[in-house]
Protein backbone atom coordinates (compact mmCIF):
# COMPACT_ATOMS: atom_id res chain seq x y z
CA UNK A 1 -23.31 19.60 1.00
CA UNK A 2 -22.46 16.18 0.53
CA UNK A 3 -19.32 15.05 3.08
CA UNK A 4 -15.72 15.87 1.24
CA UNK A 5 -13.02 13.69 1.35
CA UNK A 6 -9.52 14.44 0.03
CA UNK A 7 -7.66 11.69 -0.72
CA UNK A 8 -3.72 11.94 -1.01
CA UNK A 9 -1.97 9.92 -3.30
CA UNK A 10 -4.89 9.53 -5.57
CA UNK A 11 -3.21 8.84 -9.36
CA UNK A 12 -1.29 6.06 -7.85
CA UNK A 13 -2.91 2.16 -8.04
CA UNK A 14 -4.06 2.58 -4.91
CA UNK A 15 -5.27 5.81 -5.07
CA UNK A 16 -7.19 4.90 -8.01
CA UNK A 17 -9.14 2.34 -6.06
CA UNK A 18 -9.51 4.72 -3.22
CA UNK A 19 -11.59 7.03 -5.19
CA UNK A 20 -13.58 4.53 -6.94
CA UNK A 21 -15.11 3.44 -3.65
CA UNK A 22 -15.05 6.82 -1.78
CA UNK A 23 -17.25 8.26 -5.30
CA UNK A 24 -19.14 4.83 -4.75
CA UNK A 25 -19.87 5.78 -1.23
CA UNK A 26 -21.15 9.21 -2.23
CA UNK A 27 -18.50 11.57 -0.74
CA UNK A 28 -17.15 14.56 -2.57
CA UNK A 29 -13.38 13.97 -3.41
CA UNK A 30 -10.77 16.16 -3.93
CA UNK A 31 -7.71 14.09 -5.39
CA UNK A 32 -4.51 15.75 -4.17
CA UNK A 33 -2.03 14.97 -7.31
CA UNK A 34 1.12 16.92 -8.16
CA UNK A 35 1.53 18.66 -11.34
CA UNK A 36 3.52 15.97 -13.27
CA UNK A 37 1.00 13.09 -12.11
CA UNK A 38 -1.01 10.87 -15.01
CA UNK A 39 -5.13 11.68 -14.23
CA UNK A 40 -6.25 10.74 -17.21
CA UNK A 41 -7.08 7.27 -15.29
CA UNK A 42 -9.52 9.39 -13.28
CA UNK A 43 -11.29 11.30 -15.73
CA UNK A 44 -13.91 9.49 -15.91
CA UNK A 45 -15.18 9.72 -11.97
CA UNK A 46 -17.04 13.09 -11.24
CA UNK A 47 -14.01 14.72 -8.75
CA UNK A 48 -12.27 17.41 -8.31
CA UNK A 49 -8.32 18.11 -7.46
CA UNK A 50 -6.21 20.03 -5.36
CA UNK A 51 -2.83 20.56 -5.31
CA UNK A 52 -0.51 20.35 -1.71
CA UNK A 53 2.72 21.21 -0.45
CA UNK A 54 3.70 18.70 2.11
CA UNK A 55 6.84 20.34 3.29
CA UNK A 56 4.97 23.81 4.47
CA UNK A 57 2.65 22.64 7.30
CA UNK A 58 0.77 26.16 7.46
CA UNK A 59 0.49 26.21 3.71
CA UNK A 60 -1.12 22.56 4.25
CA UNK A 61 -3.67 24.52 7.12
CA UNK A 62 -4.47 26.67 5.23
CA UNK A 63 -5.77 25.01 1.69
CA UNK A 64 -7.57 22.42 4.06
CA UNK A 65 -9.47 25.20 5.80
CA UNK A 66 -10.51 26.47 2.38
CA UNK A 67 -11.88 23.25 1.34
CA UNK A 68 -13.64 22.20 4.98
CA UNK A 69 -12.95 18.45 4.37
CA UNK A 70 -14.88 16.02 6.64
CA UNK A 71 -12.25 13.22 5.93
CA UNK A 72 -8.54 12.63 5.06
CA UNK A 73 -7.20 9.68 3.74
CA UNK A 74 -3.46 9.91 3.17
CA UNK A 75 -2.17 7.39 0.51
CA UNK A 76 0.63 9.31 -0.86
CA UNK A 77 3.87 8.28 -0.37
CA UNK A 78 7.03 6.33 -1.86
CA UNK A 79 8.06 2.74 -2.37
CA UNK A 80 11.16 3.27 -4.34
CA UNK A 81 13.56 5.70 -3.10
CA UNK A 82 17.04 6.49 -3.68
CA UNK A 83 18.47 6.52 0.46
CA UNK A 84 16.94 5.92 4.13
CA UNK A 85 16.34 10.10 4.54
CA UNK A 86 14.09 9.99 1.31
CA UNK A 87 12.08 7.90 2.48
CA UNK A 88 12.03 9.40 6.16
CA UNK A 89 11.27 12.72 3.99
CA UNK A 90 8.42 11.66 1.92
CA UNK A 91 6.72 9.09 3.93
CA UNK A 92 7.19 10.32 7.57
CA UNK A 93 8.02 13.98 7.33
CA UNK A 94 5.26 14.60 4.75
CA UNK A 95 2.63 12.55 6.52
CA UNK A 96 3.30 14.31 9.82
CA UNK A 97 3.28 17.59 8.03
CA UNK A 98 -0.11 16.93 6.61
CA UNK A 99 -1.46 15.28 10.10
CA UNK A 100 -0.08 18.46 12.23
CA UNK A 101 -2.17 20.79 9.40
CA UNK A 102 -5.04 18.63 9.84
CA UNK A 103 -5.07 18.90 13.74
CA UNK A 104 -4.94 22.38 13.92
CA UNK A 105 -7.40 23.53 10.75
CA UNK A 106 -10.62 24.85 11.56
CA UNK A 107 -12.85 22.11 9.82
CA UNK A 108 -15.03 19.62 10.64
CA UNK A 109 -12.47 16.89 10.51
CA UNK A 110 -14.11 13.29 11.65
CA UNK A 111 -11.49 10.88 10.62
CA UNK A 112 -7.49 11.04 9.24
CA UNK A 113 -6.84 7.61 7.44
CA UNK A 114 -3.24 6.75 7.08
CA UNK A 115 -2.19 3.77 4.66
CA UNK A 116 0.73 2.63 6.36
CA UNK A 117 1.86 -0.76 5.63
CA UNK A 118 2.86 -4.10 7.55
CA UNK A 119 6.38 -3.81 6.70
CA UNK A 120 6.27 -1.30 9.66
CA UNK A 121 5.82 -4.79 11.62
CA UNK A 122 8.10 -6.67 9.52
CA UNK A 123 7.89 -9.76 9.09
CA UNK A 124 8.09 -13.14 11.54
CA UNK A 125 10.16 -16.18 11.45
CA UNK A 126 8.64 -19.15 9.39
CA UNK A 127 8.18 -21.43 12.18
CA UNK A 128 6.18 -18.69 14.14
CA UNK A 129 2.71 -20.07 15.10
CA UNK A 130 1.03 -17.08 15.89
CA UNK A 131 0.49 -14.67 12.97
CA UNK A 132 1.30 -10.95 12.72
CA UNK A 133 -0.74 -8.99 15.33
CA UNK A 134 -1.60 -5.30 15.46
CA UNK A 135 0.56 -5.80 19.14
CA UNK A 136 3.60 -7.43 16.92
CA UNK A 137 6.96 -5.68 18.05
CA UNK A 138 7.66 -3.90 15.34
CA UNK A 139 10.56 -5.24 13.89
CA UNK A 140 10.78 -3.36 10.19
CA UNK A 141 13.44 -4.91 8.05
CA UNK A 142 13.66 -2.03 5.28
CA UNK A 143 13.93 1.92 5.24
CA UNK A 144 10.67 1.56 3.79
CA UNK A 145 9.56 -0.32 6.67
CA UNK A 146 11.54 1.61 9.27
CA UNK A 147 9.77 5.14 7.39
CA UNK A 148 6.28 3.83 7.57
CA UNK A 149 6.74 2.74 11.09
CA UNK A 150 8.01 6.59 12.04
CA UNK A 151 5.01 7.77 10.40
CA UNK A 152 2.71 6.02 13.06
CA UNK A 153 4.69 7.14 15.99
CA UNK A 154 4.68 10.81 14.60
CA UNK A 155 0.87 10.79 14.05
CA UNK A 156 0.67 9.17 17.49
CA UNK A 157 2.08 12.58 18.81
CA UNK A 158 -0.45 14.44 17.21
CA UNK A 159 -3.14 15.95 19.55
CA UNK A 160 -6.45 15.86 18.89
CA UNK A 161 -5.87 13.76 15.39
CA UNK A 162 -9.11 11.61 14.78
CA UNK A 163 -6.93 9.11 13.49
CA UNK A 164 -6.97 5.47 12.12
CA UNK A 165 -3.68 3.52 10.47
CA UNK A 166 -4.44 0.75 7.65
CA UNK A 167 -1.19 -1.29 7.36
CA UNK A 168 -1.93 -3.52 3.93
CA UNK A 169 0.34 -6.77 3.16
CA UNK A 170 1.05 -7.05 -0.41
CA UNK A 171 -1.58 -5.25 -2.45
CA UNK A 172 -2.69 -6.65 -6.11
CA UNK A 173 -5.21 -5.55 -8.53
CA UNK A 174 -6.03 -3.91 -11.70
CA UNK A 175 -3.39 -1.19 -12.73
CA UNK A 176 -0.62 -2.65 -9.99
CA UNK A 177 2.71 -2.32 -11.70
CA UNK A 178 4.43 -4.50 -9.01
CA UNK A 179 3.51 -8.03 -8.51
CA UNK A 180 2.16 -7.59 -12.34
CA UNK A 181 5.57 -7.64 -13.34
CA UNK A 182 6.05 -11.36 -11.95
CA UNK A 183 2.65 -12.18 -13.44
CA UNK A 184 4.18 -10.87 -17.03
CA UNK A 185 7.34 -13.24 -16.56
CA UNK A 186 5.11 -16.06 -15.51
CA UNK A 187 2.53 -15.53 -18.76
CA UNK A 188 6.13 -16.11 -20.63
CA UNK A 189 6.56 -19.20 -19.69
CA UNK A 190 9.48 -18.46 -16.65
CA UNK A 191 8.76 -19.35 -12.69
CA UNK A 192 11.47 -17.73 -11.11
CA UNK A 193 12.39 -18.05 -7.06
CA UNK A 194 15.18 -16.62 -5.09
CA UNK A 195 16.68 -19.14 -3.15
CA UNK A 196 14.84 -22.70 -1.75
CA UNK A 197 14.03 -21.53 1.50
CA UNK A 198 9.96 -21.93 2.42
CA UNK A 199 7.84 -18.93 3.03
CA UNK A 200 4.52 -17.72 4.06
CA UNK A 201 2.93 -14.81 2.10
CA UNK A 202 -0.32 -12.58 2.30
CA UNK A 203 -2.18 -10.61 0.20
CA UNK A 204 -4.96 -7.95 -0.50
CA UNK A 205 -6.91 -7.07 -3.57
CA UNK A 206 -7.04 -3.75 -3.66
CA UNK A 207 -10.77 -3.67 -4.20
CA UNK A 208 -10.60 -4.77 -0.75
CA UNK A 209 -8.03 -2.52 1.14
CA UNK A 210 -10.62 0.82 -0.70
CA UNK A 211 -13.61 -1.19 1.21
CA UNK A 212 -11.91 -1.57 4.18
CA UNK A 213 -10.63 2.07 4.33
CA UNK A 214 -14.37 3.49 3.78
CA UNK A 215 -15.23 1.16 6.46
CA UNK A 216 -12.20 3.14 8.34
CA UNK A 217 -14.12 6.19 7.98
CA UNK A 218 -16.97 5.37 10.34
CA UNK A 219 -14.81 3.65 13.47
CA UNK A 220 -15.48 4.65 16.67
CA UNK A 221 -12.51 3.62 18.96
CA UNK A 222 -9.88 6.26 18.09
CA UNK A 223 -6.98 6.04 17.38
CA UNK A 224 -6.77 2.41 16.14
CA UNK A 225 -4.55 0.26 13.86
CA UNK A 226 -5.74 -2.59 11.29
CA UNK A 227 -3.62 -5.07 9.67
CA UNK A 228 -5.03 -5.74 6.51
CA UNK A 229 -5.24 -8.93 4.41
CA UNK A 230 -7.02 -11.70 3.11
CA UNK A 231 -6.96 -13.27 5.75
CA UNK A 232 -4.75 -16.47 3.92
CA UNK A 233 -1.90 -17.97 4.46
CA UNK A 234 0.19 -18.94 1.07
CA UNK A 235 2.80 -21.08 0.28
CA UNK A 236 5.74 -19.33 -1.81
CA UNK A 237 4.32 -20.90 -4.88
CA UNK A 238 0.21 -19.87 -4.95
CA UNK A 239 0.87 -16.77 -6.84
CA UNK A 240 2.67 -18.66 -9.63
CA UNK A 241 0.38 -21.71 -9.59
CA UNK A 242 -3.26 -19.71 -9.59
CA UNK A 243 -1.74 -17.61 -12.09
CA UNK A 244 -0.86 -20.49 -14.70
CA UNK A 245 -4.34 -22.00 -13.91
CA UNK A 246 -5.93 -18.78 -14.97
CA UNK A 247 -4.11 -18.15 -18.12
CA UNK A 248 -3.71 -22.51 -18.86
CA UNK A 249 0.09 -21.76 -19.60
CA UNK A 250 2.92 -23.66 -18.40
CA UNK A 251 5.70 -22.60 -16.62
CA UNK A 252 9.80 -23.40 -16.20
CA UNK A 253 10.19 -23.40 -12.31
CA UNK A 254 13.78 -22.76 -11.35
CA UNK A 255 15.91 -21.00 -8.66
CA UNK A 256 18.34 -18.32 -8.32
CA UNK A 257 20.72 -18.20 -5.63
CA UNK A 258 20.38 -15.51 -3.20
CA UNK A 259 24.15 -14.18 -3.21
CA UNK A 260 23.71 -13.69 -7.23
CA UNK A 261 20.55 -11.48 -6.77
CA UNK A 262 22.20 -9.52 -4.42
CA UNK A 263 24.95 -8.81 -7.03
CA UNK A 264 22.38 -8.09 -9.30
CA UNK A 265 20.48 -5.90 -6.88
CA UNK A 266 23.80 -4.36 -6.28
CA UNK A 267 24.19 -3.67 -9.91
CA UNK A 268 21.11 -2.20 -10.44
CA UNK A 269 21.55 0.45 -7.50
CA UNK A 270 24.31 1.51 -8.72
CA UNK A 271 23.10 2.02 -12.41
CA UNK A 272 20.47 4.27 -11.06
CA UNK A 273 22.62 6.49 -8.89
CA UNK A 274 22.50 9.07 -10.66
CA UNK A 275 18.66 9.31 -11.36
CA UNK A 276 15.76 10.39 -10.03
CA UNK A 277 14.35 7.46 -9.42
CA UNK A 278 15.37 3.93 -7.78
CA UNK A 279 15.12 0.54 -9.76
CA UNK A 280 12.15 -1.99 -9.03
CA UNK A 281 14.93 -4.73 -7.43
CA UNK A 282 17.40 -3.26 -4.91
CA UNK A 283 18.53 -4.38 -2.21
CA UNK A 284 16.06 -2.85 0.21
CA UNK A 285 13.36 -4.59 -1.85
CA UNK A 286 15.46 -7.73 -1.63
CA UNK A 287 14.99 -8.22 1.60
CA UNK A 288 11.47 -8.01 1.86
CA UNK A 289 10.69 -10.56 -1.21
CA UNK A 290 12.86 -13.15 0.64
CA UNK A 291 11.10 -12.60 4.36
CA UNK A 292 10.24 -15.88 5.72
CA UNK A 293 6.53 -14.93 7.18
CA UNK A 294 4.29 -12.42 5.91
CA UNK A 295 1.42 -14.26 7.33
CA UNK A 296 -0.84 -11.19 9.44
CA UNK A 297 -4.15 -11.57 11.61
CA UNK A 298 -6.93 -10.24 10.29
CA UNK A 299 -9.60 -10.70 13.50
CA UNK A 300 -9.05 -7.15 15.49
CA UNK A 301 -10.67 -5.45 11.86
CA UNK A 302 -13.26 -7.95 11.38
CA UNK A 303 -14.43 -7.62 14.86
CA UNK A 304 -13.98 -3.84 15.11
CA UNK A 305 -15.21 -2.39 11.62
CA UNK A 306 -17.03 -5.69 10.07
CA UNK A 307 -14.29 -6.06 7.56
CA UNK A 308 -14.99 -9.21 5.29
CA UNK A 309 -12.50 -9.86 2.35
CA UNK A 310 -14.75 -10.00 -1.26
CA UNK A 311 -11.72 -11.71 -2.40
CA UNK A 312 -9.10 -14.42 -2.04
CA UNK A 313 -5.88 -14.99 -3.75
CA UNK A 314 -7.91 -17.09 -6.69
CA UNK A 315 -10.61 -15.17 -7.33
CA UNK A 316 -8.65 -12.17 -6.69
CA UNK A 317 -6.37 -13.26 -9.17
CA UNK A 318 -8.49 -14.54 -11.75
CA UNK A 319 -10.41 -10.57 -12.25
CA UNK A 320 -7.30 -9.22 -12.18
CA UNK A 321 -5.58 -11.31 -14.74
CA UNK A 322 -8.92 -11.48 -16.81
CA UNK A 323 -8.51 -7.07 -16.40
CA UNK A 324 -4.91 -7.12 -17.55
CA UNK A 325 -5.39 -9.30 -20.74
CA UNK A 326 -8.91 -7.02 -21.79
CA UNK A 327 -6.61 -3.95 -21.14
CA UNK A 328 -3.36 -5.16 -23.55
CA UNK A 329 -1.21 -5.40 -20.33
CA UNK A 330 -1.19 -9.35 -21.02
C-alpha cells in the first residue's frame, strides 16, 4: 500500500496545490471536502474523498482509524469570518479537534502538517532590521491572526502529536481569488494604494508553499515551525509594477486615504451582517493590507528541510498571470 495522506481543506487554492504535489509525490490522498464544496477542479487527479466532522473529536478518531493515514496535512480553515469566536471556532477549535483525534487513533501516523500563517506573528515595524523569525513574539494584529496563533498553542498541548506548523506570508498562484482581485484592477488600467506610508511585503507562490509542505513530511526534529516565503523583501509597489510589465499595460497610480477606507470597510461589514459570509475588505483585513513589515526569514527551513524557493515575485508572477489570461480570468 502506497503511504495515504489526507489532506484537509483540499477544494480551496491551496488545497488544490496541496494535492497536486502530494499525487506528484506518489502518496494516496484522501481530500477531506464538505458536501457543498466545488471538486470539479480535482477531477482530474486520481484521489479519493472523505468527508469530516470537526466539531465531534471521537467521530474524527474514528473515520481516521478506518482509513490508517500515514500523514495529515490540515489546510482547512477560514479567512473571512463574520466575528473573533468564528474564527476561534473554525480555525482553532476545529484544528485542535482534528489534532486531539489524530493523537489518540490507532494508525501509523508519521507527521500532522498544520498551515498556519505568519499573521500569527504579525507583522514588525518598518524600520525593523531584523526580519520576522520563527522566535518573533507573536504579536497578531487580526482575529485571524490571533485564531491561527491559538491553533499552535493548542496543538502544542497535544501529546504525542508528530507535528510540524507551516506559517505562509501572502500566498499567490493559479486559482487565488485574493491578490487576483488587485491584479484584475491593475489589468484595468487603476493602481490603487491606501495611504503613502512605505511598506515591506513578502510572498509565496503557492507551487512553492505544496513543495515545501511535502518537504514537511519527512522532518526529523519534531515539533518544529517554518516561516515560509520567498525569501524577498518588496517595496509596496513590486506587485503592481511586475504585473504591468507582464501584461505591457499602463496604470493610474493614486492614493486613498486611510480614514475613507475604513468608512468603506465599515460599510461593507455592515452590508454583510446579515449573511453567511463576510466581505473581501473589512476592517480586520484592513489592518493587515496596511502593516508596515511583512518581511519574514526564511534560513531556519532552508537549513532544516532544504527548502529552496522555484520562484520569485517575477517569475512567480509572470506563470501566474500568463495562467489567468489562458484560463479567461484576465
Amino acid at each position: 500500500m502506497n503511504e495515504r495522506v489526507l489532506i484537509t481543506g483540499a477544494s480551496g487554492f491551496i488545497g488544490f496545490h496541496l494535492v497536486a504535489a502530494a499525487v506528484q509525490a506518489g502518496l494516496e490522498v484522501y481530500a477531506a471536502v464538505r458536501p457543498t464544496s466545488e471538486v470539479a477542479q480535482l477531477e482530474a487527479f486520481p484521489i479519493k474523498y472523505a468527508a469530516l466532522d470537526f466539531t465531534d473529536s471521537q467521530a474524527l478518531q474514528k473515520a481516521l482509524e478506518e482509513k490508517q493515514y500515514h500523514y495529515i496535512i490540515h489546510a482547512a480553515g477560514t479567512t473571512r469570518a463574520r466575528s473573533e469566536q468564528e474564527y476561534t471556532l473554525i480555525n482553532a477549535g476545529f484544528t485542535k479537534n482534528l489534532a486531539m483525534a489524530a493523537a489518540a487513533a490507532a494508525m501509523p501516523l508519521r507527521k500532522f502538517v498544520f498551515i498556519s500563517s505568519l499573521a500569527a506573528l504579525g507583522p514588525i515595524a518598518y524600520q525593523d532590521t531584523s526580519p520576522i523569525h520563527e522566535q518573533s513574539a507573536p504579536q497578531p494584529v487580526t482575529a485571524y491572526g490571533r485564531s491561527k496563533l491559538l491553533a499552535e498553542q493548542l496543538l502544542a498541548e497535544v501529546e504525542g502529536l508528530p507535528m510540524v506548523v507551516l506559517r505562509p506570508t501572502a500566498v499567490y498562484g493559479p486559482r487565488e481569488r485574493d491578490i487576483f482581485i488587485l491584479l484584475k484592477i491593475l489589468s484595468s488600467g487603476l493602481d490603487p494604494y491606501i495611504s503613502r506610508q512605505p511598506q515591506r511585503l513578502s510572498f509565496v507562490h503557492a507551487t512553492d508553499l505544496a513543495r515545501a509542505v511535502m518537504l514537511a513530511l519527512q522532518a526529523e526534529a519534531l515539533p518544529a515551525s517554518y516561516n515560509i516565503s520567498d525569501g524577498q523583501s518588496y517595496d509596496r509597489y513590486a506587485l503592481a509594477d511586475m504585473t504591468r510589465q507582464v501584461l505591457g499595460k499602463k496604470a493610474f497610480r493614486f492614493y486613498l486615504p486611510l480614514g475613507l477606507v475604513k468608512v468603506v470597510a465599515g460599510v461593507l461589514e455592515a452590508a454583510y451582517a446579515g449573511q453567511d459570509k463576510a466581505p473581501a475588505l473589512n476592517r480586520e483585513k484592513l489592518r493587515e493590507l496596511t502593516a508596515e513589515n511583512w518581511y519574514c526569514s526564511i534560513d531556519r527551513i532552508r537549513k532544516e528541510l532544504g527548502f529552496v524557493p522555484k520562484y520569485d515575485l517575477a517569475t512567480g508572477l509572470a506563470q501566474t498571470l500568463q495562467w489567468y489570461k489562458e484560463n479567461k480570468w484576465l
